[in-house]
N, C-alpha and C. Protein backbone atom coordinates (compact mmCIF):
# COMPACT_ATOMS: atom_id res chain seq x y z
N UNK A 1 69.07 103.90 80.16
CA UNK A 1 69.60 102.55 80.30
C UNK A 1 70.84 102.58 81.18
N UNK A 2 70.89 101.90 81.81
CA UNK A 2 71.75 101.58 83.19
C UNK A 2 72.90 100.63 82.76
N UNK A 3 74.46 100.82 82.34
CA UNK A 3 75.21 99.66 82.17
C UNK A 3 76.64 100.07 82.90
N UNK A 4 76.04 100.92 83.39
CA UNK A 4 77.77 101.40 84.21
C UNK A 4 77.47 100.99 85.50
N UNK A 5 78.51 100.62 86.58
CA UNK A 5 78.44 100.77 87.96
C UNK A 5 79.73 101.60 88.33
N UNK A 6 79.40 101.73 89.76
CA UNK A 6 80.31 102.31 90.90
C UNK A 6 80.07 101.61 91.71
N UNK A 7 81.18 101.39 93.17
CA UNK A 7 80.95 101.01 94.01
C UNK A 7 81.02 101.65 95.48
N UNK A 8 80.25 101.32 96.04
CA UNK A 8 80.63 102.32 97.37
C UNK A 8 79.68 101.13 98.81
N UNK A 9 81.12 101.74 99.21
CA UNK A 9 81.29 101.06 100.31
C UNK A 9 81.09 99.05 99.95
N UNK A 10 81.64 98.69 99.06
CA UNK A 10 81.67 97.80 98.12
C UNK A 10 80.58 97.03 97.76
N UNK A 11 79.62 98.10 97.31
CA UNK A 11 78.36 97.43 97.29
C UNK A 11 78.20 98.63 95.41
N UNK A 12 77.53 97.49 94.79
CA UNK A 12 77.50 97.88 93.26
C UNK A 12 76.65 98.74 93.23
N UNK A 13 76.68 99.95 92.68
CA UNK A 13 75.85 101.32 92.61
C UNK A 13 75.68 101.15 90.73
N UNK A 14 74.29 101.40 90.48
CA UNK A 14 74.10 101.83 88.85
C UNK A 14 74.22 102.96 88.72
N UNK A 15 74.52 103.63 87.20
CA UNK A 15 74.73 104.85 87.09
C UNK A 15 74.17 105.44 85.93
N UNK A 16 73.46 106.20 85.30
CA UNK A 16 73.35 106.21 83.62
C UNK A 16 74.49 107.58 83.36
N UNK A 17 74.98 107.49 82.49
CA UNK A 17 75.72 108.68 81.74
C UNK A 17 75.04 109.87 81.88
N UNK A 18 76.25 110.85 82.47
CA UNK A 18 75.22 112.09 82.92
C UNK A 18 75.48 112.29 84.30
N UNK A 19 75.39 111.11 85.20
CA UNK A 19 74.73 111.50 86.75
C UNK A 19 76.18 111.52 87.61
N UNK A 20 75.88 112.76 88.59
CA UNK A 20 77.13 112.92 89.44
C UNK A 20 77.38 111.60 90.28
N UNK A 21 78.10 111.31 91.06
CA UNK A 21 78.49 110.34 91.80
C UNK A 21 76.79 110.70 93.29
N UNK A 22 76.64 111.30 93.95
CA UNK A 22 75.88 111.61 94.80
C UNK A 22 74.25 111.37 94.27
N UNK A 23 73.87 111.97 92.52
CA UNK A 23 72.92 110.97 92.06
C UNK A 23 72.22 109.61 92.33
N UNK A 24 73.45 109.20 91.85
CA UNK A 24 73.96 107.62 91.86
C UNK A 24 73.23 107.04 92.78
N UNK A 25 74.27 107.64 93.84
CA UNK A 25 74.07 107.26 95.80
C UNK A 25 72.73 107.02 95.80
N UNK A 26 71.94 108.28 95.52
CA UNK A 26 70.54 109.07 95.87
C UNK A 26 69.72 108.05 95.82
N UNK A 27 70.10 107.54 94.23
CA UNK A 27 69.01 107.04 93.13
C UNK A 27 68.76 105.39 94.09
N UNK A 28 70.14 105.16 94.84
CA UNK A 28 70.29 104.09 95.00
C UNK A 28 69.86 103.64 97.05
N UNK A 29 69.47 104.83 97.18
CA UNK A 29 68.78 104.89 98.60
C UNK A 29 69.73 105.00 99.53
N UNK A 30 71.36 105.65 99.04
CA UNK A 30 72.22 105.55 100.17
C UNK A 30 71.99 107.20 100.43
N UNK A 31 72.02 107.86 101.91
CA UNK A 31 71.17 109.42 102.06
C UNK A 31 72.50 109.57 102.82
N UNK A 32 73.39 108.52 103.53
CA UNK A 32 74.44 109.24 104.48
C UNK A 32 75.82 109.47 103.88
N UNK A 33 76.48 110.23 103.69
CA UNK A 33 78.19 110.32 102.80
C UNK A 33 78.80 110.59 103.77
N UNK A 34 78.42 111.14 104.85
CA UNK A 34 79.46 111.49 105.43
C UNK A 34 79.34 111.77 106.88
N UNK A 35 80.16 111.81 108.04
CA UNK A 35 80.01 112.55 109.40
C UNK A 35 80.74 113.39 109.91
N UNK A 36 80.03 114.69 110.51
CA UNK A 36 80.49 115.74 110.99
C UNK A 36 81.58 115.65 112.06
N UNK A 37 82.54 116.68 112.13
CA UNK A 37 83.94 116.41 113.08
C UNK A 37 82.95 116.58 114.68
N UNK A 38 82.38 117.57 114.93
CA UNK A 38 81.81 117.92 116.28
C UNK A 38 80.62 117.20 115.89
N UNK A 39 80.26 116.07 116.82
CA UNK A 39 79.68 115.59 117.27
C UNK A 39 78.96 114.15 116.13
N UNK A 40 79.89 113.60 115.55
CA UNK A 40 79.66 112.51 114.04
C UNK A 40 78.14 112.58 113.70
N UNK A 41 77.31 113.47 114.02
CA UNK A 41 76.26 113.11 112.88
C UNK A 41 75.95 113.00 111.29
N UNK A 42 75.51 112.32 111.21
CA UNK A 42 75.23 112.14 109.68
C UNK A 42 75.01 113.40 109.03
N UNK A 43 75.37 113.08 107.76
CA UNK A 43 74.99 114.26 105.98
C UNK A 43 74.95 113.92 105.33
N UNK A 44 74.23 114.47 104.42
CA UNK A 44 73.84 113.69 103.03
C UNK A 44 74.07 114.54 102.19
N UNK A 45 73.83 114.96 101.19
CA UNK A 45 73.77 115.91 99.79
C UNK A 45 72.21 116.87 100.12
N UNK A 46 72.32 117.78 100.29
CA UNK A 46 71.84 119.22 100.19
C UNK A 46 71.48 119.78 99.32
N UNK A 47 72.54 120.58 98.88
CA UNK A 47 71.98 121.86 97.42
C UNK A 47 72.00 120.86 96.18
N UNK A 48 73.37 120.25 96.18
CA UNK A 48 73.55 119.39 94.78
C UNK A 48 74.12 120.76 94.01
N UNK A 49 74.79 121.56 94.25
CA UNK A 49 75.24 121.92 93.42
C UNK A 49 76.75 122.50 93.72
N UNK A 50 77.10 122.51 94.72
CA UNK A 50 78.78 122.52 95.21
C UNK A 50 78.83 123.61 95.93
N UNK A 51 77.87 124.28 96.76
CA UNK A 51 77.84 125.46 98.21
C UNK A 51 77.94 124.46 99.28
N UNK A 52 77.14 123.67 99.25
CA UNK A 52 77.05 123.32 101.32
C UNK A 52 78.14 122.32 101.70
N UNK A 53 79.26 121.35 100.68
CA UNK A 53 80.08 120.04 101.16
C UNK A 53 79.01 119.40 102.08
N UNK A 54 77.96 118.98 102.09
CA UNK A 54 77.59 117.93 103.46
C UNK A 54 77.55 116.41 102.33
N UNK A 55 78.28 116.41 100.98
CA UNK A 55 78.27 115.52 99.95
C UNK A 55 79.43 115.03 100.31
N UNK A 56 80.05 115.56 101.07
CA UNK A 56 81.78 114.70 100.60
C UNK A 56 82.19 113.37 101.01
N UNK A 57 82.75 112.74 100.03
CA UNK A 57 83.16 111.29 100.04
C UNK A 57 84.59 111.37 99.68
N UNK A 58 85.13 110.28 99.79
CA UNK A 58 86.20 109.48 99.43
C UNK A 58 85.88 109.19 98.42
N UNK A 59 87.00 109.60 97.22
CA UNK A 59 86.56 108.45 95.84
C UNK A 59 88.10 108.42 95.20
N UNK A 60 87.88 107.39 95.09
CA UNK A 60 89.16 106.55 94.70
C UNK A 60 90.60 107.11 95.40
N UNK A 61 89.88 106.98 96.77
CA UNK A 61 90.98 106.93 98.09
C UNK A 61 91.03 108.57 98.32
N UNK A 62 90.86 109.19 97.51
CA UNK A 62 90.83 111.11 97.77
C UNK A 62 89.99 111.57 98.48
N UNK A 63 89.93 112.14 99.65
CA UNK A 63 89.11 112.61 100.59
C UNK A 63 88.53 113.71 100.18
N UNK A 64 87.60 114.10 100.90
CA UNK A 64 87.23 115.34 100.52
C UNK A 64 86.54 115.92 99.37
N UNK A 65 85.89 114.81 98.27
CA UNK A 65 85.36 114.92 97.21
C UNK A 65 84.23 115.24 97.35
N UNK A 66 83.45 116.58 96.79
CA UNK A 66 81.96 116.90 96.57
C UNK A 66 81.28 115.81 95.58
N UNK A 67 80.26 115.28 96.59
CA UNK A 67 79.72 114.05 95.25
C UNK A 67 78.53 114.68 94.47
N UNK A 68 78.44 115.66 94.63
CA UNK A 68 77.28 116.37 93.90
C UNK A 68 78.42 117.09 92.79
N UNK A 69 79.72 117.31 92.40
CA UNK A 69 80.20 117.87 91.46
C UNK A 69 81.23 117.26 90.75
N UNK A 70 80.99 115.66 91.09
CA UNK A 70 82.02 114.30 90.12
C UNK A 70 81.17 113.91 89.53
N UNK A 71 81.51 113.73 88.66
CA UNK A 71 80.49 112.86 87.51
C UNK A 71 80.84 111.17 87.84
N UNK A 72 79.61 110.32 87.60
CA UNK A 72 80.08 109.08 87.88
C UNK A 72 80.95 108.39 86.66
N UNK A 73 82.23 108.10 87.49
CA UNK A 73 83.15 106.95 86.40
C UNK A 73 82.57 105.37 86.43
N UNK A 74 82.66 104.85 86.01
CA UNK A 74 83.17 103.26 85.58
C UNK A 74 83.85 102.79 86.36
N UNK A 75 83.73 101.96 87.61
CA UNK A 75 84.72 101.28 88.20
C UNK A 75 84.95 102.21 89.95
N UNK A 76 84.56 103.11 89.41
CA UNK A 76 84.79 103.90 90.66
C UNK A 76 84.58 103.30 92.26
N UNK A 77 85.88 103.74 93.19
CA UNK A 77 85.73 103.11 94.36
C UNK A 77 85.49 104.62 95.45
N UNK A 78 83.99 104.46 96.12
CA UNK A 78 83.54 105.19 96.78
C UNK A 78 83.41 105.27 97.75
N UNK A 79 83.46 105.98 99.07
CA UNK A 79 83.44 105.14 100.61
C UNK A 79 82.90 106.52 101.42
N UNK A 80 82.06 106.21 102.06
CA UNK A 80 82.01 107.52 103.45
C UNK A 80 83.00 108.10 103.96
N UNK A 81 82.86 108.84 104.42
CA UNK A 81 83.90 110.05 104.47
C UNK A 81 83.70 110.48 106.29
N UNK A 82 84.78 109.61 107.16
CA UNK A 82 84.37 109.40 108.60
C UNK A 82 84.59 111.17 108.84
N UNK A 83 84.27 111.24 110.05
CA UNK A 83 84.80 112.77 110.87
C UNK A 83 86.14 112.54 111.07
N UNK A 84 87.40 111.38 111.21
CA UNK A 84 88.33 111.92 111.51
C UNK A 84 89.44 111.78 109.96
N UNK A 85 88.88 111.94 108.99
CA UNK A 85 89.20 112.70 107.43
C UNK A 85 90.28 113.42 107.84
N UNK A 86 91.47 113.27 107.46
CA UNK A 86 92.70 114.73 107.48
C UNK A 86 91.79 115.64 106.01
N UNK A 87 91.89 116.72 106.89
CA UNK A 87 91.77 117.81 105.34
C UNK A 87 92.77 118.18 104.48
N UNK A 88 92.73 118.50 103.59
CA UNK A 88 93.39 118.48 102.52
C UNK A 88 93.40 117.46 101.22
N UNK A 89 94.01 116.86 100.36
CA UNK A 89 93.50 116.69 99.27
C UNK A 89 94.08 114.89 99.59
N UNK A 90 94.26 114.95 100.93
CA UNK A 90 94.58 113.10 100.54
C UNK A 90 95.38 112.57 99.76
C-alpha cells in the first residue's frame, strides 16, 4: 500500500516503506538522475547497490546523494543532479 510521497523535480513520486529513493524514481518511470561532467549524457541507476554513483541526485538540496542507498522519506525534495554539481557534500 502506497501512502507516502516524494517529490522530484516537483512532481509527486509514491513510495511504499522499504524502497530506496531511486526505487521510487524507477517504479515511477523516471530512468534519468543525473548528467555526466564530459560530455552531459544521461544516467540512471545501474547496480542499485552503491558501486557505480550513475544514481546520484540532489535530495533535500545535498548533492551528490546515491539514490540507490537513501531510503525514501516523507516529504522529500528530489531533483537531478546537472554535470555542473560542485563535488563535495553541498
Amino acid at each position: 500500500m502506497t501512502d507516502s510521497f516524494l517529490y522530484f523535480e516537483g512532481k509527486k513520486i509514491p513510495f511504499t516503506q522499504g524502497m530506496s529513493v531511486a526505487a521510487a524514481l524507477l517504479r515511477a518511470g523516471e530512468v534519468v538522475f543525473r548528467e555526466t561532467q564530459v560530455g552531459k549524457k544521461p544516467r540512471g541507476p545501474f547496480c542499485m547497490m552503491g558501486a557505480c554513483f550513475d544514481c546520484l541526485l540532489v535530495i533535500d538540496g545535498r548533492p551528490n546523494r546515491q539514490g540507490c542507498m537513501t531510503p525514501a522519506q516523507k516529504g522529500m525534495k528530489v531533483s537531478r543532479q546537472s554535470s555542473e554539481t560542485l563535488l563535495g557534500d553541498g
